[in-house]
Protein backbone atom coordinates (compact mmCIF):
# COMPACT_ATOMS: atom_id res chain seq x y z
CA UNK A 1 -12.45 90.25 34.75
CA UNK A 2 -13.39 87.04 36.44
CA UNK A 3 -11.85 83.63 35.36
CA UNK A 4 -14.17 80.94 34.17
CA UNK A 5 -13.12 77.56 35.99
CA UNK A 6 -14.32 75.79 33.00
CA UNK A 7 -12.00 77.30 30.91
CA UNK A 8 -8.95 76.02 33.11
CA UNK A 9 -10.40 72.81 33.18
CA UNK A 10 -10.34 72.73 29.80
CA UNK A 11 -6.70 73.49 29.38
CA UNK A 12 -5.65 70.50 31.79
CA UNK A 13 -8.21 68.47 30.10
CA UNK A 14 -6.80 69.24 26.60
CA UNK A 15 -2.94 68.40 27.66
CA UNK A 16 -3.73 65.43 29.33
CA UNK A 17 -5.91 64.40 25.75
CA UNK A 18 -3.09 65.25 23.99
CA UNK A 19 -0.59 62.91 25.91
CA UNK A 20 -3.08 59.94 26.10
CA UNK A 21 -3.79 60.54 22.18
CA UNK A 22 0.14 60.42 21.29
CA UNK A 23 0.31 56.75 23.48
CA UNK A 24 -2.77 55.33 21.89
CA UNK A 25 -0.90 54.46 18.92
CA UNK A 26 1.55 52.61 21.01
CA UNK A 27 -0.31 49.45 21.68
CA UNK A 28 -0.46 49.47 17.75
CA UNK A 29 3.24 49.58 17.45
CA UNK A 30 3.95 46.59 20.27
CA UNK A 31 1.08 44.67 18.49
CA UNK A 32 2.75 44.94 15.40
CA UNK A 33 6.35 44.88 16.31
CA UNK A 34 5.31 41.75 18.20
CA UNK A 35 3.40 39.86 15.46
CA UNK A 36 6.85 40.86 13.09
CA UNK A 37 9.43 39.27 15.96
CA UNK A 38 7.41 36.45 16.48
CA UNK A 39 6.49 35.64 13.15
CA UNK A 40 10.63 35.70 11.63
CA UNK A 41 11.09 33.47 15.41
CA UNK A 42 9.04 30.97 14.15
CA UNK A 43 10.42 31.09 10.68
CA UNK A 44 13.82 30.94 11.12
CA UNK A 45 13.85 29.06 14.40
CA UNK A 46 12.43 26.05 12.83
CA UNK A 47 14.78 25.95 10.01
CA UNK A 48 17.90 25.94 12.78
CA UNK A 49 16.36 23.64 14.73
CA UNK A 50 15.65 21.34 12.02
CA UNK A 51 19.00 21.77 10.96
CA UNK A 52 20.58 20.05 14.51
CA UNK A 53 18.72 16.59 14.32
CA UNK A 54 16.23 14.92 12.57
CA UNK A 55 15.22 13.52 15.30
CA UNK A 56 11.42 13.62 16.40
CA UNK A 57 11.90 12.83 20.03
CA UNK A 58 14.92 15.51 20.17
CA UNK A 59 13.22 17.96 17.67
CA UNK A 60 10.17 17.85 20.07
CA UNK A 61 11.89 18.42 23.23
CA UNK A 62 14.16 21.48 21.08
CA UNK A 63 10.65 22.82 20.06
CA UNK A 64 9.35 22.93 23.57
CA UNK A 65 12.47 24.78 25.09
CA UNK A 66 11.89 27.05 22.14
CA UNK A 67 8.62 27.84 23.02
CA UNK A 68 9.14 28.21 26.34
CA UNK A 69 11.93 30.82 24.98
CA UNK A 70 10.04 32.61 23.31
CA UNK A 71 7.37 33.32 25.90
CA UNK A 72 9.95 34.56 28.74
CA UNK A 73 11.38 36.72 26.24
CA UNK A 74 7.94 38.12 25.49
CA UNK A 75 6.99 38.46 28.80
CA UNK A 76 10.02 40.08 29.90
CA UNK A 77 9.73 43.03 26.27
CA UNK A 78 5.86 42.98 27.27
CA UNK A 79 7.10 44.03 31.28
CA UNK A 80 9.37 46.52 29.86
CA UNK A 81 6.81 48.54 27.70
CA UNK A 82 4.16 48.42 30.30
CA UNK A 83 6.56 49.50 32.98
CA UNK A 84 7.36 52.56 30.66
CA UNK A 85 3.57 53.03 30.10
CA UNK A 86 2.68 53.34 33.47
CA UNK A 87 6.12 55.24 34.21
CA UNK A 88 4.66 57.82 31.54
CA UNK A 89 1.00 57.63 33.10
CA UNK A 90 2.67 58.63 36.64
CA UNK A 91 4.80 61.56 35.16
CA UNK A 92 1.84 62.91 33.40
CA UNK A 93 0.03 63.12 36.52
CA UNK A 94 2.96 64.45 38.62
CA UNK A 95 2.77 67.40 36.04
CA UNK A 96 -0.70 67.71 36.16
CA UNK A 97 -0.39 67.78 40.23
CA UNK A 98 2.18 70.12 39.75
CA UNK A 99 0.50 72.40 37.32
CA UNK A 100 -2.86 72.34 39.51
CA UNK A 101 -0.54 73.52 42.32
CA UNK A 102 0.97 76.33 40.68
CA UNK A 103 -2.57 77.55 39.52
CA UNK A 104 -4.03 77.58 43.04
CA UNK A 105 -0.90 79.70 44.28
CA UNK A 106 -0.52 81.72 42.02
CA UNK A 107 -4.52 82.36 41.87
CA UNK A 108 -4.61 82.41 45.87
CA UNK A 109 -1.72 84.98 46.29
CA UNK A 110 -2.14 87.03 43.58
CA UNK A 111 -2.75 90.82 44.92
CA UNK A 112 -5.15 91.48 42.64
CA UNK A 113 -9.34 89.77 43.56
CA UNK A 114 -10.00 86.97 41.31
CA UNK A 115 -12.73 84.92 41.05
CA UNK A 116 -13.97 81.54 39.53
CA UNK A 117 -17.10 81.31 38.34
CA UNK A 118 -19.40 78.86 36.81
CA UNK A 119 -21.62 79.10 33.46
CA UNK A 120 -24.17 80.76 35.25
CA UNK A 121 -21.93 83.00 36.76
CA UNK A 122 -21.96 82.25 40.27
CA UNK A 123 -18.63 82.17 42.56
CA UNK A 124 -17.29 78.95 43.25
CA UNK A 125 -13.71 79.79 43.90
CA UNK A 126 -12.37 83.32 45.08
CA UNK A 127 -9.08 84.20 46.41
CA UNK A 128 -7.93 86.50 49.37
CA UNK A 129 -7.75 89.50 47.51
CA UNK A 130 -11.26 89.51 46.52
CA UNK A 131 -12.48 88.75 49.81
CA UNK A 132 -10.62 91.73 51.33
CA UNK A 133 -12.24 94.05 48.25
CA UNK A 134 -15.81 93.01 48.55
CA UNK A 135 -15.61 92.73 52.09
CA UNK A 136 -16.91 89.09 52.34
CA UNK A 137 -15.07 85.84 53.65
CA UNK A 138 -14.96 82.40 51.23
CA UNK A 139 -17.63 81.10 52.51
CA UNK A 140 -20.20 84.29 51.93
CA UNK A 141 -19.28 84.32 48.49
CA UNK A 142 -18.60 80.96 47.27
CA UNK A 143 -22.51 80.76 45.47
CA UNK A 144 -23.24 84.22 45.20
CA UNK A 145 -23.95 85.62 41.46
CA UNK A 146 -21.30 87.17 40.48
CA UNK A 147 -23.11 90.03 38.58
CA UNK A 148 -24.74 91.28 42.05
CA UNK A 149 -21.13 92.83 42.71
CA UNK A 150 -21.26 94.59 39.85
CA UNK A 151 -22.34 97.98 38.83
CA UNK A 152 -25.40 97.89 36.46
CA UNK A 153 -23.97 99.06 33.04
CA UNK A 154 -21.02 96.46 34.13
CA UNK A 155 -23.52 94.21 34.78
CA UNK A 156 -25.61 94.25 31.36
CA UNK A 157 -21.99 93.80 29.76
CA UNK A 158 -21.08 91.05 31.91
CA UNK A 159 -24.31 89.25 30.99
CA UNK A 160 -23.50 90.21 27.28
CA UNK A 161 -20.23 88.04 27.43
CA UNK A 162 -21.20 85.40 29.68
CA UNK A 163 -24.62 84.67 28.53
């Protein structure tokens, strides 16, 4: 039975979906974790700082080092999570990498002929196996309907679960 390249596709496809879906509510959670940390800063920053002088020239210059606080502390959380984003990014396509090289050994050594075909059934990937069975090299077959192979009553039932 041939295997439909599509269908592997889909597979990588769908776990890579999967991972990207799980992080896209992670930009919601920084947003909002942010807005929450920044928002009790301001509050309860002010009050402390109020609470040292009553000063305007002094409160102004403890407001401005307070600021600039805040914003290296930011950057430095906001360097942190993107870091781990694209850490998680570059694992996810290791795997992937790694899973697309298992598939193309284990589908180009496998003793048995296999074949990848497209939705209108012609070859566009065939392993060793098949090659020595149907007495063709890569290139001859890569193109070729797969259905001419095939004896007629195999044939109509090919076309009856492909088509």
């Amino acid at each position: 039975m041939p295997f439909i390249a599509e269908e592997r596709m889909s597979l990588n496809k769908s776990i890579l979906r999967s991972k990207i879906k799980s992080s896209n509510y992670f930009p919601w959670r920084i947003i909002l974790l942010y807005m929450i940390l920044g928002g009790l800063w301001i509050l309860f920053s002010d009050n402390i700082a109020s609470s040292f002088t009553q000063d305007a020239k002094t409160l102004t210059i403890i407001q401005t080092y307070k600021g600039w606080f805040f914003i290296f502390i930011s950057a430095v959380f906001f360097f942190i999570l993107i870091k781990r984003d694209f850490k998680l990014i570059e694992n996810t396509q290791k795997e992937l990498a790694e899973s697309e090289e298992r598939f193309r050994s284990l589908f180009e050594n496998a003793p048995l002929g296999y074949q990848s075909i497209d939705k209108d059934g012609k070859i566009i990937a065939v392993n060793r196996a098949a090659c020595s069975t149907l007495g063709y090299s890569k290139e001859e077959l890569i193109g070729k309907n797969f259905q001419q192979f095939l004896h007629d009553e195999t044939a109509e039932n090919f076309n009856k679960i492909l088509f």
